[in-house]
Structures are given as C-alpha cells and as structure tokens.
C-alpha atoms as a PDB file:
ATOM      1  CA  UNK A   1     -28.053  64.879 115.629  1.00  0.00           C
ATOM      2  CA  UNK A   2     -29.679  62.186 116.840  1.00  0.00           C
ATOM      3  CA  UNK A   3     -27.386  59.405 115.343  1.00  0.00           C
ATOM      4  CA  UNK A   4     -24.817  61.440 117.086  1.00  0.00           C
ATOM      5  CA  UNK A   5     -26.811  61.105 120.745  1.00  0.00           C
ATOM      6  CA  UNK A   6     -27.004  57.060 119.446  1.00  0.00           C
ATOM      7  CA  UNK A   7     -23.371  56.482 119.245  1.00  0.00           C
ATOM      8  CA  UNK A   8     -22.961  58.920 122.626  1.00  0.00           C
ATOM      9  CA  UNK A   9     -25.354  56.892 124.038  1.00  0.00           C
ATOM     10  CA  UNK A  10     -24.070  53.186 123.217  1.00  0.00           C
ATOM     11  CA  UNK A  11     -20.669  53.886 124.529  1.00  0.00           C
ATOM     12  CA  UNK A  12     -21.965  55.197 127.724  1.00  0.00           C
ATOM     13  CA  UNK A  13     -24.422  52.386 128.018  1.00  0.00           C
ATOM     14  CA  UNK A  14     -20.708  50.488 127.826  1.00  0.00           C
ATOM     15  CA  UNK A  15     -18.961  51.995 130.240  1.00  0.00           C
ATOM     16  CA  UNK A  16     -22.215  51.739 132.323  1.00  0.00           C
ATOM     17  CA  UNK A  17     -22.255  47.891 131.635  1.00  0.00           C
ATOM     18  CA  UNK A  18     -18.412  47.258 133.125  1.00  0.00           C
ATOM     19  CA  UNK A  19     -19.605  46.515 137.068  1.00  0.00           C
ATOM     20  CA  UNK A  20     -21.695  43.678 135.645  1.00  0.00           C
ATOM     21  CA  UNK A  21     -18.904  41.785 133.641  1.00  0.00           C
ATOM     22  CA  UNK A  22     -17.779  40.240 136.319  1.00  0.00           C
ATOM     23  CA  UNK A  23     -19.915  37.117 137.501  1.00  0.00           C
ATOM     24  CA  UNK A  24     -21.141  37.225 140.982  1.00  0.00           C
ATOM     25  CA  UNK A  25     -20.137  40.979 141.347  1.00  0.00           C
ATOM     26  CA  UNK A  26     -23.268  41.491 143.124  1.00  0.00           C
ATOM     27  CA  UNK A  27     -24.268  39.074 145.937  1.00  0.00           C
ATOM     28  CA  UNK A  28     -27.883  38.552 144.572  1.00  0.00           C
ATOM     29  CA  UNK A  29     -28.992  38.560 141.777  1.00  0.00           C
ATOM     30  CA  UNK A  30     -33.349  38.603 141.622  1.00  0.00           C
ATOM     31  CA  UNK A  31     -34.734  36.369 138.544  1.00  0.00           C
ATOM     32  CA  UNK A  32     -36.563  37.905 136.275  1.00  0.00           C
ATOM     33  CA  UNK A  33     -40.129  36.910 136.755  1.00  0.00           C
ATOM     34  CA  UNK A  34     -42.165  35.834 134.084  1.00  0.00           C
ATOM     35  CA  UNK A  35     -45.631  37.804 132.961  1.00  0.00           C
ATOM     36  CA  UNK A  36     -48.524  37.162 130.827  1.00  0.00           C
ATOM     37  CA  UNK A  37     -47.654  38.138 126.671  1.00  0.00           C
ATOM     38  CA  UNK A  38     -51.109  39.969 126.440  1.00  0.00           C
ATOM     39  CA  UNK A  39     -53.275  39.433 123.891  1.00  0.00           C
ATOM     40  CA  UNK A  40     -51.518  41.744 121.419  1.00  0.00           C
ATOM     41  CA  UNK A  41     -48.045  40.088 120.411  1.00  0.00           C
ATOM     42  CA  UNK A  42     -47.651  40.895 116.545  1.00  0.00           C
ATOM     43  CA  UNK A  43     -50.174  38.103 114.432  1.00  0.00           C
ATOM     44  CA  UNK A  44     -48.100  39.637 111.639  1.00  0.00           C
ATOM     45  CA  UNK A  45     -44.963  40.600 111.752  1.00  0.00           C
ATOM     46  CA  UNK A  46     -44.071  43.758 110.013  1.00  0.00           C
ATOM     47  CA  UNK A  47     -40.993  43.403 107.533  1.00  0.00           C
ATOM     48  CA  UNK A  48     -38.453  45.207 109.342  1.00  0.00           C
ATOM     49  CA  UNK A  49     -38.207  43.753 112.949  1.00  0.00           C
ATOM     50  CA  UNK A  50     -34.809  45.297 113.703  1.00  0.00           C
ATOM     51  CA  UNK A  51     -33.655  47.086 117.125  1.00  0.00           C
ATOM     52  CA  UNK A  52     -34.697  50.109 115.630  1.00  0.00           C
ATOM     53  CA  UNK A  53     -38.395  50.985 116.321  1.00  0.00           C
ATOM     54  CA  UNK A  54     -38.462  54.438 115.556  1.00  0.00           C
ATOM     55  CA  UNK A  55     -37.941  54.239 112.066  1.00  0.00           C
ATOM     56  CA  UNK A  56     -39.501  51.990 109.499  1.00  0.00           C
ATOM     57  CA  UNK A  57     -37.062  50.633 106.979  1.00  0.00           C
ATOM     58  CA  UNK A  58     -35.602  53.650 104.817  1.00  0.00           C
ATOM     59  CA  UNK A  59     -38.648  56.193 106.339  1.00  0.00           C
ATOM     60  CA  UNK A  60     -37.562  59.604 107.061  1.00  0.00           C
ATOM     61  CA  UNK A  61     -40.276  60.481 109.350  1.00  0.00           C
ATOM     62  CA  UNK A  62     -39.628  59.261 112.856  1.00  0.00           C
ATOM     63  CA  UNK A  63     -42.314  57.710 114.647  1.00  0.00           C
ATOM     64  CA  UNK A  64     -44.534  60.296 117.883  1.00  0.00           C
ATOM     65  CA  UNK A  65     -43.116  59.679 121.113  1.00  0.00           C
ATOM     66  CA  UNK A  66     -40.459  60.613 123.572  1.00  0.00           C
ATOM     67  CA  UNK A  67     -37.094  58.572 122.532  1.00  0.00           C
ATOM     68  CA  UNK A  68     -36.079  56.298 124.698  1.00  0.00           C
ATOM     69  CA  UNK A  69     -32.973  53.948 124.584  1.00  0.00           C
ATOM     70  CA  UNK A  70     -33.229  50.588 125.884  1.00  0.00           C
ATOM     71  CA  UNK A  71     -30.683  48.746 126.899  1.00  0.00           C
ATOM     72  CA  UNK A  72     -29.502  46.101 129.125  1.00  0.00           C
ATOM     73  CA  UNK A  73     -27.941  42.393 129.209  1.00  0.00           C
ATOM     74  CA  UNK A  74     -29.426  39.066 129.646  1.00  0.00           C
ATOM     75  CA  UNK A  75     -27.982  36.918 132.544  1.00  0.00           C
ATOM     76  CA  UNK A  76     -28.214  33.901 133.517  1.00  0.00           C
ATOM     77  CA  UNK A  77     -28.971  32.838 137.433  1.00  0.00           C
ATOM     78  CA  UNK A  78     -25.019  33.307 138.219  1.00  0.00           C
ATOM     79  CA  UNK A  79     -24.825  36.219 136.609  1.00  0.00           C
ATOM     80  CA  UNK A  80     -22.821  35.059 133.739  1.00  0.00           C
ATOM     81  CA  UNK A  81     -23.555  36.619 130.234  1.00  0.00           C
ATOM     82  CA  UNK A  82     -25.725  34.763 127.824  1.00  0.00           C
ATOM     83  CA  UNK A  83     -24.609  35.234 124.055  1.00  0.00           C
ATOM     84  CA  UNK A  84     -26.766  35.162 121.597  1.00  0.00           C
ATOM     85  CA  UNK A  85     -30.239  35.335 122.978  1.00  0.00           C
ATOM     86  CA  UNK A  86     -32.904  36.733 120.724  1.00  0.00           C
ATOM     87  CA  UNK A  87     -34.798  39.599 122.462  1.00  0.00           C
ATOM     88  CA  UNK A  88     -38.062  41.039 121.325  1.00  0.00           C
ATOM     89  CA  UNK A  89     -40.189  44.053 122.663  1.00  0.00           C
ATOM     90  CA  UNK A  90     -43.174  45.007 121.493  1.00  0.00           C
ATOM     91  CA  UNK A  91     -45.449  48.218 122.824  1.00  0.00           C
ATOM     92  CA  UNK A  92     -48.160  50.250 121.860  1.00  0.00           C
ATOM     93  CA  UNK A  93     -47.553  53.479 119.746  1.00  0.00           C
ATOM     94  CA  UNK A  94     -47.982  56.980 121.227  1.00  0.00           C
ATOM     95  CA  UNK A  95     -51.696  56.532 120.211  1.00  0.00           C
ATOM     96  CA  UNK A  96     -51.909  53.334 122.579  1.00  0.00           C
ATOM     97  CA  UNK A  97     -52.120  51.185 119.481  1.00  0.00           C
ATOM     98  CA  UNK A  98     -50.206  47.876 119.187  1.00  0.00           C
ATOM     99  CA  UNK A  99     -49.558  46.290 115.795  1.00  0.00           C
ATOM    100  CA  UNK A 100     -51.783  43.420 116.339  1.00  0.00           C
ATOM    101  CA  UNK A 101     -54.612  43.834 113.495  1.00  0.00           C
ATOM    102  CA  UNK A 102     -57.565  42.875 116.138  1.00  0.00           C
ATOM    103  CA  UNK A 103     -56.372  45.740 118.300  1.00  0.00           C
ATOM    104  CA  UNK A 104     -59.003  47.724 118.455  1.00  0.00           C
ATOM    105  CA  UNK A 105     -57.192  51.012 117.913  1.00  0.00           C
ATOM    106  CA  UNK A 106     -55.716  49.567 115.049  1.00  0.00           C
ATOM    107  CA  UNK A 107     -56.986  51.729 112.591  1.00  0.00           C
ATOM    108  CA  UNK A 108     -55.533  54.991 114.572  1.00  0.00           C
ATOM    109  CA  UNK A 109     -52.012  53.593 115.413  1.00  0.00           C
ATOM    110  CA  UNK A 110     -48.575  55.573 114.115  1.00  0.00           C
ATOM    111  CA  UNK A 111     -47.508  53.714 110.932  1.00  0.00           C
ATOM    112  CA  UNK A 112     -44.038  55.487 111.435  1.00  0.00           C
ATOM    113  CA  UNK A 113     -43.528  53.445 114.835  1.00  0.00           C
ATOM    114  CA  UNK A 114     -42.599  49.725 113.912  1.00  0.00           C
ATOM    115  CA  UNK A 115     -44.251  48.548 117.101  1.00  0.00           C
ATOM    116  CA  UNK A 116     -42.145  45.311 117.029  1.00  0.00           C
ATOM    117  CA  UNK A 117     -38.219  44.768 117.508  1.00  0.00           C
ATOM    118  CA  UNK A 118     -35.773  41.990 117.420  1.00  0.00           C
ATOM    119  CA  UNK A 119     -31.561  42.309 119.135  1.00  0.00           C
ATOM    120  CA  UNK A 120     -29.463  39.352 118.929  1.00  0.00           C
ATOM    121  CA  UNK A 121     -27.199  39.319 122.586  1.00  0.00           C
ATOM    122  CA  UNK A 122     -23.081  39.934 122.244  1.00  0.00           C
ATOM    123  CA  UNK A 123     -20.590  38.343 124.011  1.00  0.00           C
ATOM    124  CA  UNK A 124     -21.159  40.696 126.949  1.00  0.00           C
ATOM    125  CA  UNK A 125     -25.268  39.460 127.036  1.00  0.00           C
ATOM    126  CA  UNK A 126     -25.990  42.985 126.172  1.00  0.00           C
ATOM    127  CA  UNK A 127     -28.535  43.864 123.560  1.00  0.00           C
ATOM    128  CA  UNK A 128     -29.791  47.831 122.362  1.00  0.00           C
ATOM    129  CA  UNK A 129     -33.182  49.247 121.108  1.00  0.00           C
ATOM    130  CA  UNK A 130     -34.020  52.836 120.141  1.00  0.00           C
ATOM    131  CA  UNK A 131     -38.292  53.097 120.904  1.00  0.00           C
ATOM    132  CA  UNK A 132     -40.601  55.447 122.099  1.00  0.00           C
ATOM    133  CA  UNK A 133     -41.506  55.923 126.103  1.00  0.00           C
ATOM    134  CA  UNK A 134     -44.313  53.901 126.448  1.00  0.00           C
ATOM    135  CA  UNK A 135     -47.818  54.979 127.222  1.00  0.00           C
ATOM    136  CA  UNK A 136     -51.289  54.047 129.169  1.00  0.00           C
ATOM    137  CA  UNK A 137     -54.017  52.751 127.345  1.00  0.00           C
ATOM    138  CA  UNK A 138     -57.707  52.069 129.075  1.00  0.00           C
ATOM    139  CA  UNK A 139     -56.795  49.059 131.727  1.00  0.00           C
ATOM    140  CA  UNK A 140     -52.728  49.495 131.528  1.00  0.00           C
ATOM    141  CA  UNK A 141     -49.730  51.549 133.421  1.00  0.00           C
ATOM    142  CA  UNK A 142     -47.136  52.294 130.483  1.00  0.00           C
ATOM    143  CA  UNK A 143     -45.426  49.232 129.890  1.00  0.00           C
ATOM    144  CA  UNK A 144     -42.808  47.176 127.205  1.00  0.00           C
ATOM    145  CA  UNK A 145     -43.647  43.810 126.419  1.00  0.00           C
ATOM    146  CA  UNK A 146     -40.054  42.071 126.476  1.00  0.00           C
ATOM    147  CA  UNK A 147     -39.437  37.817 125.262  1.00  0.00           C
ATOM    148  CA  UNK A 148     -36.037  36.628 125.724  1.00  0.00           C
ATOM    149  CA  UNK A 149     -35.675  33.151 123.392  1.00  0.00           C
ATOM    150  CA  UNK A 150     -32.522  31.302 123.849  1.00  0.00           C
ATOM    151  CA  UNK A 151     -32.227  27.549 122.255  1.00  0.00           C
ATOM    152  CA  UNK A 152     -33.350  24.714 123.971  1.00  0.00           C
ATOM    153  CA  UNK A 153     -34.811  26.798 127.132  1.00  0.00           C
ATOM    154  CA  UNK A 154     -38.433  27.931 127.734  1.00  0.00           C
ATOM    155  CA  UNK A 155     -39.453  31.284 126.288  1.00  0.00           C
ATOM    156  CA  UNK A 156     -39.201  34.128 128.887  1.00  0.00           C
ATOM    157  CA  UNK A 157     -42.058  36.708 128.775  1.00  0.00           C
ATOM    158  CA  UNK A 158     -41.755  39.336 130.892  1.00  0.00           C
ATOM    159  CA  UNK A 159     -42.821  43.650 131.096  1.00  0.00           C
ATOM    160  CA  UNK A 160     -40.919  46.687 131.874  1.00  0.00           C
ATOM    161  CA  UNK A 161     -42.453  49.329 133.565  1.00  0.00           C
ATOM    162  CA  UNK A 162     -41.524  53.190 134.333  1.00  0.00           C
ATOM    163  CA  UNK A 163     -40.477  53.834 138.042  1.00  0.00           C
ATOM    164  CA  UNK A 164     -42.212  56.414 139.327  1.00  0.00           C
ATOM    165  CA  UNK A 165     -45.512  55.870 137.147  1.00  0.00           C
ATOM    166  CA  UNK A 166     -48.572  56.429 139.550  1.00  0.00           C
ATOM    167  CA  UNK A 167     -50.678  53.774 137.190  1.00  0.00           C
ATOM    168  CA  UNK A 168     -48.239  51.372 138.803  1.00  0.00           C
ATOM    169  CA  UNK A 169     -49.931  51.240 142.082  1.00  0.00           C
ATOM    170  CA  UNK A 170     -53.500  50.068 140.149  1.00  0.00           C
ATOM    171  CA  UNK A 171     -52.140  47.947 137.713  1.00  0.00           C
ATOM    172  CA  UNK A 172     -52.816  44.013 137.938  1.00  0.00           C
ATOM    173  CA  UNK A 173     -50.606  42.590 135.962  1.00  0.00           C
ATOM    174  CA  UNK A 174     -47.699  44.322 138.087  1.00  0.00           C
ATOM    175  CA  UNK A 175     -48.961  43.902 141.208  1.00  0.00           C
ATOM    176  CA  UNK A 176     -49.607  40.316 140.419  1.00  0.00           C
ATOM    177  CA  UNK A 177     -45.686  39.974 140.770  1.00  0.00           C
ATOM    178  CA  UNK A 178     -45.980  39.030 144.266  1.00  0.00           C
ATOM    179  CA  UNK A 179     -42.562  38.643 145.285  1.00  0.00           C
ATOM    180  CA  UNK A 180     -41.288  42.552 145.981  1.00  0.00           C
ATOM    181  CA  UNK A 181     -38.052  42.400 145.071  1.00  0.00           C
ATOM    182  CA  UNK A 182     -39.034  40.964 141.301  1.00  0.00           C
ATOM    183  CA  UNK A 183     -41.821  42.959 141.140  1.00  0.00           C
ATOM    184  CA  UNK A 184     -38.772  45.738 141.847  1.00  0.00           C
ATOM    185  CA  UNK A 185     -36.967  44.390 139.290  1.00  0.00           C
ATOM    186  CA  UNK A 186     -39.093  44.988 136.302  1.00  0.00           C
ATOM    187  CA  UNK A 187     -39.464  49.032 137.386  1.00  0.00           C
ATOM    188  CA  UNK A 188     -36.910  51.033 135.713  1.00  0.00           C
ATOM    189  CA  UNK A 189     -36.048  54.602 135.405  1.00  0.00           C
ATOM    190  CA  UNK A 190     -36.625  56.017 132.212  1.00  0.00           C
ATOM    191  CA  UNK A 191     -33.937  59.366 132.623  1.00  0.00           C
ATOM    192  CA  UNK A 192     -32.981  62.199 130.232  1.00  0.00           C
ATOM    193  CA  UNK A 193     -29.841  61.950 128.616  1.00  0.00           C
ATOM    194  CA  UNK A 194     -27.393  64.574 129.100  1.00  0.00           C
ATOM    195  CA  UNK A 195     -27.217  67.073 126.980  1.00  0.00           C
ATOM    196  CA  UNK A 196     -29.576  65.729 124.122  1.00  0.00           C
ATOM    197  CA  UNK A 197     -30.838  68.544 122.043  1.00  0.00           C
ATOM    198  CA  UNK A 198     -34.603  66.371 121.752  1.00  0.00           C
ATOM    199  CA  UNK A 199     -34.699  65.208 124.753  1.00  0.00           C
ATOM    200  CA  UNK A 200     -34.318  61.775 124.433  1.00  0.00           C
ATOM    201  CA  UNK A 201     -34.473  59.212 127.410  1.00  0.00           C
ATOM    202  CA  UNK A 202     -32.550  55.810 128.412  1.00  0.00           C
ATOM    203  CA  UNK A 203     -33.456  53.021 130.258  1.00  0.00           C
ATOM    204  CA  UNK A 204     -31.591  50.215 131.577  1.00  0.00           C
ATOM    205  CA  UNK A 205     -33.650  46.958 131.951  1.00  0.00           C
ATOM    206  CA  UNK A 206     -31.185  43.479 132.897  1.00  0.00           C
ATOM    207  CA  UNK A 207     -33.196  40.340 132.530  1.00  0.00           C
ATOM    208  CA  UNK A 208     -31.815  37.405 134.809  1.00  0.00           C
ATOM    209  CA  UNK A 209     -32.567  33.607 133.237  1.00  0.00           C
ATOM    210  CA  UNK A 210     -33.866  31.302 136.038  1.00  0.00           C
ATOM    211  CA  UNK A 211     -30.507  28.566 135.190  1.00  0.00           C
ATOM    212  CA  UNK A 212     -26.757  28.532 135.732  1.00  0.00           C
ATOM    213  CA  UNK A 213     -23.900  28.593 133.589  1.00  0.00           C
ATOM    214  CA  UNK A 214     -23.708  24.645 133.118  1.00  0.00           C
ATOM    215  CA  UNK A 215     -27.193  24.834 131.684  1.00  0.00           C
ATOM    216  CA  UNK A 216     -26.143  27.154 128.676  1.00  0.00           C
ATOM    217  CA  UNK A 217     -22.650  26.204 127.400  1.00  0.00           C
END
C-alpha cells in the first residue's frame, strides 16, 4: 500500500511540477536564504544515505512518524532548472533525536529512521524524499535541515519549516530571516494526501540558487 501511495504520489508531484518548467513563468522568484547547519549535521554518516529515510537498507520496520513526501526542484535565480545538484536533509527522529553521536538524546533516537538523506536533481531540477513530519525538540519549531551542493558554487544551507506551526512565531533561527518574503519562502504546507489509507503527508519545498543560468552551464 504504501509503495502504491509512492508511485501515486510522484506522478502527481509531476503534474504539480509543469507551471514551473517554464523559466520566468512567475515574475519573481524569492532566493532561498541561507540558515545556520546546527550543530547536529551527521559526524558519521550512516551507510544508506538514500532519498528514502523511512526505511533503513532492507529493514521491514518503518521508522515512528507521520509520512511525509518531500519534494520540490532546485532553481537557479532565473528560474531555470539546475541538473544534478546533490540535496541532503537531515532531521531529528520522532523522539527529537538527530543522528549526530554528541546529541544528547542520542541514546533514545528511532534506529528505524535513517535521519540522513541524499537525491541527485533530474533534468527538470526536481529531487524526492519519503521522511517523517518533523518535530519540536527543547529550543526548536519542527524543522528539516536541507544543503543543496552543486560543483564549483558555495554550499547552500537552508531549513524548512511547517506553515501553520505556532513554535514558528518564537523560534530564532526563523525569525532571524529578516526579509518576509524569504522568511515566507522556507514555510511550507505539510497536507494529507488524498485518499491515503495511513495518512501520509506531502510537502512541496523549491529552493532558488542566488546565480543565473550563465553561471551553471
């Protein structure tokens, strides 16, 4: 069932994609702004760091947590696609646990959430991961920890956060953003998907690149 909802999902997520293959389709576009990495980025990565966080490796027990697609495609400042651009999240676990071993909730995090991903853009810039909703932990509104790498350009480092989330309003690192319309731009809504039998959620997170086309061909 739910690699049935996947596949639903991914050609939805398609279709959804369509109004932003055209460069310049929207008359601005609002650069992703860059945020701290946090403390907690993985000091060892685990061995499977594919799109797929909810299960690790061959595991047959999915990891706690509401479902959550996330999607979206990197741009760049035109809103051109940009191919092949390596794109990592990282979270805490349902537990508010990252992977990080100084963590200190290590010792209680999910070991059947991988905590880390890795997607590899398309041709379209678009890129795919299967997590969990994130959650608060003491200091934090529910956030993903998201780092676009593309060759020869500056690391990105950016969060997403939940729209909607009261924590938002009392969070510093968001509200650091000072610029409202990219502080905007890093809210998403995390929405059921229609008629999923477990409830699963998707949300749809762009990331605009602070260069033009010239700068990445």
């Amino acid at each position: 069932m739910i690699y049935h909802s996947r596949r639903q999902f991914l050609r939805t997520a398609t279709l959804g994609g369509l109004a932003l293959s055209t460069p310049g389709v929207f008359a601005e576009l609002v650069q992703t702004p860059r945020q701290t990495e946090g403390p907690f980025y993985p000091n060892k990565l685990p061995l499977d760091t594919d799109n797929d966080l909810i299960i690790v490796n061959d595991g047959l027990t999915s990891a706690i947590g509401e479902i959550t697609h996330l999607s979206g495609r990197v741009l760049d400042i035109k809103g051109s696609p940009v191919r092949n651009a390596l794109v990592e999240i990282w979270q805490v676990d349902q537990k508010g646990a990252y992977l990080h071993t100084r963590d200190p909730r290590h010792k209680l995090r999910d070991t059947h959430f991988q905590g880390f991903g890795r997607f590899l853009t398309n041709a379209k810039g678009e890129y795919y991961f299967r997590t969990i909703k994130p959650v608060s932990y003491p200091g934090r509104t529910p956030h993903i920890h998201v780092a676009v790498k593309i060759k020869g350009k500056k690391r990105l480092v950016t969060q997403c956060y939940i729209k909607g989330e009261p924590q938002n309003a009392r969070d510093g690192v968001l509200n650091h953003i000072r610029d409202q319309k990219q502080r905007e731009s890093v809210i998403v809504d995390f929405s059921p998907i229609k008629d999923s039998k477990i409830g699963e959620l998707q949300a749809r997170f762009d990331i605009v690149l602070g260069f033009t086309p010239e700068d990445h061909h």
